[in-house]
Protein backbone atom coordinates (compact mmCIF):
# COMPACT_ATOMS: atom_id res chain seq x y z
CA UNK A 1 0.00 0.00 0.00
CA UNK A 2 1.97 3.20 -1.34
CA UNK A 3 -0.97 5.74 -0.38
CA UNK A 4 -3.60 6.84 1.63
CA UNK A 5 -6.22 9.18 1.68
CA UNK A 6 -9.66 10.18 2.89
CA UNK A 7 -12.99 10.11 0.84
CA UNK A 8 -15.89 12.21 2.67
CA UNK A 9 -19.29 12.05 1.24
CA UNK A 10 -20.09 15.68 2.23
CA UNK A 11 -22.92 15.26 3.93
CA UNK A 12 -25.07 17.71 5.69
CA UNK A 13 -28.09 18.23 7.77
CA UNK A 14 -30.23 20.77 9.71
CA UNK A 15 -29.78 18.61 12.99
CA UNK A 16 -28.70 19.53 16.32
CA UNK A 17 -26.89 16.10 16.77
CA UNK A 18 -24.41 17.29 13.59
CA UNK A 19 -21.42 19.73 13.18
CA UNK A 20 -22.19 20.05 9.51
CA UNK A 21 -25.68 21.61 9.55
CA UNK A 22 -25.45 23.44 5.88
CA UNK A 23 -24.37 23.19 2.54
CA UNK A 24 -21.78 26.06 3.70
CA UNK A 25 -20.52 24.36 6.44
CA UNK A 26 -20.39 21.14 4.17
CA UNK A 27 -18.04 22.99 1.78
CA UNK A 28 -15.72 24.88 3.96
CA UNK A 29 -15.27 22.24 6.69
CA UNK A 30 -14.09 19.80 3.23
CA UNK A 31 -11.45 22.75 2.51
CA UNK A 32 -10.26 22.47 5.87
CA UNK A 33 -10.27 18.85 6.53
CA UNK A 34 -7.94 18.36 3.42
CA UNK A 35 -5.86 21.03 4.59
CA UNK A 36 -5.59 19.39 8.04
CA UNK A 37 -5.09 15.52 6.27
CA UNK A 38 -2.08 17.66 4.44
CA UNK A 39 -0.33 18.89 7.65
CA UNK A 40 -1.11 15.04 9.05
CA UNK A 41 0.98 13.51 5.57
CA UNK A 42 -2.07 11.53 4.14
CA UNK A 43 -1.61 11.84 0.34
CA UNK A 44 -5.11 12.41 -0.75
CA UNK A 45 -8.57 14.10 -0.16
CA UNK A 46 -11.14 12.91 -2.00
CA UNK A 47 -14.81 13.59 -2.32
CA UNK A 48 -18.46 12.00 -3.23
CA UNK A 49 -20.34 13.41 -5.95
CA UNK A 50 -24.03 13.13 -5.16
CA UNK A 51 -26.99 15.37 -6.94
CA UNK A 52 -30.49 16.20 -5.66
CA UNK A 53 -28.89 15.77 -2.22
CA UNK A 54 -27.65 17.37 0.83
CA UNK A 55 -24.07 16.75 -0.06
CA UNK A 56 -21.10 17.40 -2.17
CA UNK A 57 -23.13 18.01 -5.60
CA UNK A 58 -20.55 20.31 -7.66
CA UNK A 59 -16.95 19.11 -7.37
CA UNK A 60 -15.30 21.90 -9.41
CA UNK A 61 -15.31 24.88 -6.81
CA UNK A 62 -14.10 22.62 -3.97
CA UNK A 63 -11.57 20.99 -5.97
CA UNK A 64 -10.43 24.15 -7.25
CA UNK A 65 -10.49 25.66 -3.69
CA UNK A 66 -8.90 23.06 -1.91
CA UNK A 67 -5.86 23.27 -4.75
CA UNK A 68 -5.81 26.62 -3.66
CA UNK A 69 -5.41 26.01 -0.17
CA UNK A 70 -2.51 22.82 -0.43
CA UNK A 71 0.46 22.02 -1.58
CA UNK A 72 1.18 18.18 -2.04
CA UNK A 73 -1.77 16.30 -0.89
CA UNK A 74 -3.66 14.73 -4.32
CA UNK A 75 -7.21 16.12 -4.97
CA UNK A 76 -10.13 13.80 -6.29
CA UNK A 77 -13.00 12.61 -7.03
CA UNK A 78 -14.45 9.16 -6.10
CA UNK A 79 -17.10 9.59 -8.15
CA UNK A 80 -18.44 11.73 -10.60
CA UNK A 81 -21.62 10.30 -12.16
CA UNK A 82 -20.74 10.70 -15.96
CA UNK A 83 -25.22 10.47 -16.67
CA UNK A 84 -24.72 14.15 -15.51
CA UNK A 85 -22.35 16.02 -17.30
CA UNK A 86 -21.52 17.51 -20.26
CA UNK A 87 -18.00 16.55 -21.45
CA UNK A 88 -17.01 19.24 -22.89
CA UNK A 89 -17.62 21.82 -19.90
CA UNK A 90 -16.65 19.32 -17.44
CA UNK A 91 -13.14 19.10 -19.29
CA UNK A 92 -12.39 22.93 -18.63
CA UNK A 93 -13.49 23.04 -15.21
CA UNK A 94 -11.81 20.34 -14.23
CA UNK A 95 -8.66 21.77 -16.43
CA UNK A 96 -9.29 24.80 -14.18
CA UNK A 97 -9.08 23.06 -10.99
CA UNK A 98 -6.31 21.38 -11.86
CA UNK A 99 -4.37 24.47 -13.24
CA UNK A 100 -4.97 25.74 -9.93
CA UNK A 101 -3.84 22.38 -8.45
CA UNK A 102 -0.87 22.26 -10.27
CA UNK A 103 -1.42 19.10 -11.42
CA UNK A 104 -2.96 17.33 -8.55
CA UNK A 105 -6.05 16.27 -9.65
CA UNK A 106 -7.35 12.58 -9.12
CA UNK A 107 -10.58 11.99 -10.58
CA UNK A 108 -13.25 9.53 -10.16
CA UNK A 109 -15.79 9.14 -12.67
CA UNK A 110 -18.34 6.04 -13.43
CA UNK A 111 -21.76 5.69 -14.52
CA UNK A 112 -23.15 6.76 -10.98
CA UNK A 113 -24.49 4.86 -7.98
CA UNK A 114 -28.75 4.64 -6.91
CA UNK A 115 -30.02 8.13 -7.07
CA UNK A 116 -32.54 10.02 -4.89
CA UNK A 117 -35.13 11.04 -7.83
CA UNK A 118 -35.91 8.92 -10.45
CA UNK A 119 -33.58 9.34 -13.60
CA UNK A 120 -32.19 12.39 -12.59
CA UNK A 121 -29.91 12.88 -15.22
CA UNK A 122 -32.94 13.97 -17.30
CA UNK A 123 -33.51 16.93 -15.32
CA UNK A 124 -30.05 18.26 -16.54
CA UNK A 125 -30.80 17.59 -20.25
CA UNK A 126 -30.15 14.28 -20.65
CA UNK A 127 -31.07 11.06 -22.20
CA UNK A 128 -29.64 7.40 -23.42
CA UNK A 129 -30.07 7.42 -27.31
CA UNK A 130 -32.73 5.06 -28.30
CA UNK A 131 -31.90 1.21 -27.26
CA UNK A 132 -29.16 2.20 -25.60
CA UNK A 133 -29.28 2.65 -21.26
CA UNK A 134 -28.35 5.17 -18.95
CA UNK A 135 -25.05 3.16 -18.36
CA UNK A 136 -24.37 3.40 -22.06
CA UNK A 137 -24.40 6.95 -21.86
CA UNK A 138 -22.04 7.54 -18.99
CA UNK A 139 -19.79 5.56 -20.89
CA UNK A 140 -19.76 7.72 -24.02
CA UNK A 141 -19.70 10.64 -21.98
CA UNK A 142 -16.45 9.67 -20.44
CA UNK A 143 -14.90 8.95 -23.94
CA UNK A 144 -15.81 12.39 -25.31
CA UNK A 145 -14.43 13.18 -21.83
CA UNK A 146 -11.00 11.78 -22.10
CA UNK A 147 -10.59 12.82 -25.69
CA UNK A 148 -11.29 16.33 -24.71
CA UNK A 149 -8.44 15.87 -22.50
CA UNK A 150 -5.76 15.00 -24.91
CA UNK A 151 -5.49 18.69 -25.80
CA UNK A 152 -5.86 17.66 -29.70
CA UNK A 153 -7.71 21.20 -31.34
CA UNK A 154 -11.04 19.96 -32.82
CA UNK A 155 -13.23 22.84 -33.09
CA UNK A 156 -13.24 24.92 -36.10
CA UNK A 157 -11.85 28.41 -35.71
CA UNK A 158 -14.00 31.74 -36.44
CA UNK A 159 -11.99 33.62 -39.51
CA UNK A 160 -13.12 37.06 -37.67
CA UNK A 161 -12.73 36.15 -33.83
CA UNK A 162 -12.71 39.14 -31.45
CA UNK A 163 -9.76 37.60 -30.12
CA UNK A 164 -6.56 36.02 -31.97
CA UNK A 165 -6.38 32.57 -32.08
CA UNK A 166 -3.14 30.14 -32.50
CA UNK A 167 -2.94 28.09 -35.45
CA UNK A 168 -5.00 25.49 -36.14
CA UNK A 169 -8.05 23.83 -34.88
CA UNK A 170 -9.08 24.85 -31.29
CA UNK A 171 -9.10 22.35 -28.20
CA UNK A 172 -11.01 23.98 -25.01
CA UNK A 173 -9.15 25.66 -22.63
CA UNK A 174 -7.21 25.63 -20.40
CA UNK A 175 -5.62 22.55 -20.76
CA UNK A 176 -4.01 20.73 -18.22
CA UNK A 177 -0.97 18.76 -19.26
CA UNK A 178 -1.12 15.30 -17.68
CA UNK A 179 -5.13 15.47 -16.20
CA UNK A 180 -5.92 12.68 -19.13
CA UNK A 181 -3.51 10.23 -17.38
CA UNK A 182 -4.85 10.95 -13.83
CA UNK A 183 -9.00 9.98 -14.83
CA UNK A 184 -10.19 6.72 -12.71
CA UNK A 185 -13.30 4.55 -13.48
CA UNK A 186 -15.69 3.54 -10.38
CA UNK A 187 -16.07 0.24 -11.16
CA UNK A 188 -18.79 -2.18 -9.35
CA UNK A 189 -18.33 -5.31 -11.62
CA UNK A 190 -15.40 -7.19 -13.63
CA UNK A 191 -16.31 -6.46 -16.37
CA UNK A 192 -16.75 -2.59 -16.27
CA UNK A 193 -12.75 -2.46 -14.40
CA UNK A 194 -11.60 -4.25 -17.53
CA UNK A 195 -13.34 -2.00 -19.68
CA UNK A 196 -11.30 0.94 -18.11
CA UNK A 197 -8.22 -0.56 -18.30
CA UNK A 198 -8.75 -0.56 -21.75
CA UNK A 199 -9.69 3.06 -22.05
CA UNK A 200 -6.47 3.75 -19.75
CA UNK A 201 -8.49 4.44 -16.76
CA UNK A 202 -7.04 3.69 -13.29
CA UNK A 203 -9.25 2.01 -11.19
CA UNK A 204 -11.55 2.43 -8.34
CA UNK A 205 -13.59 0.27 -6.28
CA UNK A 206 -15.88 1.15 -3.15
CA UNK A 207 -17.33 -0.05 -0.11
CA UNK A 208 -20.61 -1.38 -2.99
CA UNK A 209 -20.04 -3.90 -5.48
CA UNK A 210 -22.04 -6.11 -7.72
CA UNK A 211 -22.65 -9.30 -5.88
CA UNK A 212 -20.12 -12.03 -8.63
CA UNK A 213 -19.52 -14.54 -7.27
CA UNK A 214 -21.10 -14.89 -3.52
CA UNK A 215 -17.78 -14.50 -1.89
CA UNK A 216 -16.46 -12.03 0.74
CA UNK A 217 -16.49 -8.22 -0.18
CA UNK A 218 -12.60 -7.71 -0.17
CA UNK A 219 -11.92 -11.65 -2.40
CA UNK A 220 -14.39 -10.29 -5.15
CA UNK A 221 -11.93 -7.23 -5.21
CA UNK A 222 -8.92 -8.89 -5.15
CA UNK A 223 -10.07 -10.78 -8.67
CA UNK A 224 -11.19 -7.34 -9.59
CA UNK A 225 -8.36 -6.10 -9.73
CA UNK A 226 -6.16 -9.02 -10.98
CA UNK A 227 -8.84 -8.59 -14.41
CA UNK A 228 -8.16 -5.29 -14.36
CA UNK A 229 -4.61 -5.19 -14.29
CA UNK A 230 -4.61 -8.65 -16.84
CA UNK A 231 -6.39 -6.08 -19.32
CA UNK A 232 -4.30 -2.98 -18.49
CA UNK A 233 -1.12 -5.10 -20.07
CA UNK A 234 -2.96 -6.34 -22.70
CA UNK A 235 -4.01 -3.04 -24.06
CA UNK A 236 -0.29 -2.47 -24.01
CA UNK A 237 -0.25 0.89 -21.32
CA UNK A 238 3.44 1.82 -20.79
CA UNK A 239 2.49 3.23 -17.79
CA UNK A 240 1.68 1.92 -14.17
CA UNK A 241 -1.64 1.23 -13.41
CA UNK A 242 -3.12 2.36 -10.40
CA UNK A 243 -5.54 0.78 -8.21
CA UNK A 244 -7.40 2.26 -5.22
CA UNK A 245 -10.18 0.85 -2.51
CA UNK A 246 -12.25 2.31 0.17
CA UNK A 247 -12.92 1.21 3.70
CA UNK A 248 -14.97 2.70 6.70
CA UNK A 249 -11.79 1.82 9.27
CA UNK A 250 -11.94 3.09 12.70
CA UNK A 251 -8.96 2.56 15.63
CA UNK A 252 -10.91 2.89 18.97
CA UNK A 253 -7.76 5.22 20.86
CA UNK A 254 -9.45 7.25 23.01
CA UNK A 255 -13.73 7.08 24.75
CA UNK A 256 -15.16 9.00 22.02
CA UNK A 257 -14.23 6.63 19.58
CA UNK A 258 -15.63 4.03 21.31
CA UNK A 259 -18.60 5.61 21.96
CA UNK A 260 -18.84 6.32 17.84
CA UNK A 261 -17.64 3.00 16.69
CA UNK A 262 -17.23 0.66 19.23
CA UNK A 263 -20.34 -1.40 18.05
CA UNK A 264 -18.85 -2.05 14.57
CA UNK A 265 -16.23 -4.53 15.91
CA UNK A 266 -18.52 -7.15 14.54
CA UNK A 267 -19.46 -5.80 11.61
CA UNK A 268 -20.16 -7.99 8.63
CA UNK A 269 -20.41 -7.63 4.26
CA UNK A 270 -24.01 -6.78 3.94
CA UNK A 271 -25.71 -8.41 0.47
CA UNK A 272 -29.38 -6.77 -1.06
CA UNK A 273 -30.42 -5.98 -3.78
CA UNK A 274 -29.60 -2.44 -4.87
CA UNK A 275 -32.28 -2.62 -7.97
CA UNK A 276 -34.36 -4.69 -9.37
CA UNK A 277 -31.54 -6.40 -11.30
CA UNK A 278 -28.74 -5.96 -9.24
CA UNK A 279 -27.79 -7.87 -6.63
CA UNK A 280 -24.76 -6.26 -4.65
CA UNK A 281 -22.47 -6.66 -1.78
CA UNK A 282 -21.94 -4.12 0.59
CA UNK A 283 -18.75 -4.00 2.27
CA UNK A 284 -18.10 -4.64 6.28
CA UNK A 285 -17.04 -1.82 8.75
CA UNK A 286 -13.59 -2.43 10.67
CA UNK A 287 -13.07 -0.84 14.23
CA UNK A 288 -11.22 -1.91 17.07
CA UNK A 289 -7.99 -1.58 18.76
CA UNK A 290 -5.47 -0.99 16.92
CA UNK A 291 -2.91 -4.04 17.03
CA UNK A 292 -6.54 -5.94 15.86
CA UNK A 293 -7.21 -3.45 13.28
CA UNK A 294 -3.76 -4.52 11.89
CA UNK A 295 -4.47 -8.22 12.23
CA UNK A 296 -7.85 -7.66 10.47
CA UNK A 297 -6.30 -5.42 7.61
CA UNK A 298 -3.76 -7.95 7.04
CA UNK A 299 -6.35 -10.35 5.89
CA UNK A 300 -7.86 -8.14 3.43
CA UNK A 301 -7.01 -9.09 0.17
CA UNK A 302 -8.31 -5.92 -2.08
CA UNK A 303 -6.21 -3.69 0.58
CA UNK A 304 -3.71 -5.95 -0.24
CA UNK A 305 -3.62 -5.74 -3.56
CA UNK A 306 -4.39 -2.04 -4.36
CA UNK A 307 -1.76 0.49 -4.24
CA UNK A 308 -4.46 3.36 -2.84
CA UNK A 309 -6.68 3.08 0.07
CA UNK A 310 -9.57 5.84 0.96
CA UNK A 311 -10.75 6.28 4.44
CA UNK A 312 -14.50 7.28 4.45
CA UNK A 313 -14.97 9.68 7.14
CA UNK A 314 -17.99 10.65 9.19
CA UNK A 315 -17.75 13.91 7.80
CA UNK A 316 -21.16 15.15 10.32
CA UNK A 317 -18.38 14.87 13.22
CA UNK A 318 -16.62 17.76 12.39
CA UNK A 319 -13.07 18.31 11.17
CA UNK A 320 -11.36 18.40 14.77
CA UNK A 321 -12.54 14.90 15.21
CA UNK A 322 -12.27 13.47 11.82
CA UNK A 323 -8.36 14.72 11.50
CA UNK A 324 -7.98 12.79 14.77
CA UNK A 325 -9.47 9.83 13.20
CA UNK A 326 -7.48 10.29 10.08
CA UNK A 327 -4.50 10.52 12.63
CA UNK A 328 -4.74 7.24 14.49
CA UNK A 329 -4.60 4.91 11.15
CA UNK A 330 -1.72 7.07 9.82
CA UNK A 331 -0.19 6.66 13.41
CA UNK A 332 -1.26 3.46 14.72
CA UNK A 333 -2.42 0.60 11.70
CA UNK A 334 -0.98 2.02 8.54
CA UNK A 335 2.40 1.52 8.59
CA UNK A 336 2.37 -1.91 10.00
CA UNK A 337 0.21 -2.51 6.60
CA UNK A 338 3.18 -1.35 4.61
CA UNK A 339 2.74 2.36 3.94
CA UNK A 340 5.71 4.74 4.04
């Protein structure tokens, strides 16, 4: 395991019982909890895209901001829902962000999780050609996407602009040099990982994932990501692929810890159905001490075999406690997992 980071879904509610009671506080407190996982050395911050939904909703400006605010922690995304965006404008804002970034930018993009409205994508404009599904779409978004990104001009110039252009056809600016080899794919089956490998994707996989072969969460990873990285050769990528996982890990240190997570020390995979066709596997908590958070990691296989591993915080806790959380595994499990 070369790296770790956190992955908060931004969430936020009007409730007494929560430190993160608006969409405000949801936003700021994410600038400062990556600028607090930076002064701890974690080496990423990354954040949940969700729409229609008190959370993170539009990555850009927090992206952007928290580039602003770092200097060497990596900034991403884990995921975008490609059903929602236009390629095109989503490839100079996130350009942008990563100007501002200086090249820091990690992101997560996939065809999108369970939504709460029905089809949302439609609302923005929106809609699978006919035969084809929502799924379908995502994925030619994120090839117009990551064409975009290669920088090639494409766009026919105006022979009277107001402004002078440079030779050529016109790419949309500003271009990042370097973004297109930093895009990941959320992947919840086989299949769609070695799709991504072929499309020179890294790969991510979450806490959710399609329900293969009936075994345990972290062994249906593991294969995963052994398909993934089979097809990532194949296609012939001179480059290293990487591979990252998430994982709601808590070490109990101190009472309020305990009192948060000390009933997830039996946690277990969770399987359901997620739609009517999909049956999925939903991955275990792990909290405890931490000498038995270390003998549990070690038998994870998908941390094992990924080179990335997100944290997903309890980002309604505030940032004071969530740093400290963020603390203990960089302290106390991680590097008797192998990191640093």
């Amino acid at each position: 395991m070369k790296k770790i980071g956190f992955l908060s879904f931004g969430h936020w509610t009007p409730s007494p019982q929560s430190q993160v009671r608006t969409a405000a506080d949801a936003l700021l407190q994410s600038i400062e909890l990556a600028v607090a996982a930076e002064e701890l050395g974690a080496d990423g911050a990354y954040f949940r895209v969700h729409h229609f939904a008190r959370q993170l909703g539009s990555p850009f400006p927090l992206l952007a901001a928290v580039g602003a605010r770092t200097k060497k922690i990596e900034i991403g995304t884990a995921v975008i829902d490609m059903r929602y965006e236009n390629p095109l404008y989503m490839a100079e804002d996130a350009g942008a962000a990563d100007v501002i970034a200086t090249g820091r930018l990690q992101l997560g993009i996939s065809r999108g999780s369970p939504e709460q409205v029905i089809d949302g994508w439609r609302y923005f404009g929106y809609a699978p050609r006919e035969g084809e599904t929502a799924a379908d779409m995502a994925r030619q978004h994120a090839e117009v996407f990551l064409g975009v990104l290669d920088g090639h001009g494409f766009a026919q110039p105006n022979p009277r602009p107001m402004f002078a252009n440079p030779p050529g056809l016109l790419r949309v600016e500003p271009h990042s040099e370097g973004l297109r080899e930093r895009i990941w794919w959320g992947s919840s089956s086989n299949a769609t990982s070695v799709w991504a490998a072929k499309q020179g994707m890294y790969l991510q996989s979450s806490t959710l994932k399609d329900d293969e072969s009936g075994e345990p969460l972290h062994v249906q990873q593991r294969k995963q990501i052994e398909a993934y990285r089979a097809a990532w050769k194949e296609a012939g990528h001179t480059r290293e692929p990487r591979v990252s996982v998430s994982r709601s890990i808590f070490a109990l240190v101190d009472d309020r810890d305990r009192a948060y997570f000390g009933h997830d020390t039996r946690s277990e995979d969770q399987v359901g159905n997620i739609d009517a066709n999909t049956r999925a596997i939903f991955g275990r908590s792990y909290a405890g001490e931490p000498d038995a958070l270390v003998k549990l990691l070690a038998g994870d296989e998908a941390i094992a075999a990924a080179d990335t591993l997100l944290l997903t915080v309890p980002n309604q806790l505030g940032v004071e406690y969530n740093a400290h959380a963020i603390n203990s595994i960089l302290k106390f499990v991680a590097p008797a997992l192998g990191w640093r």
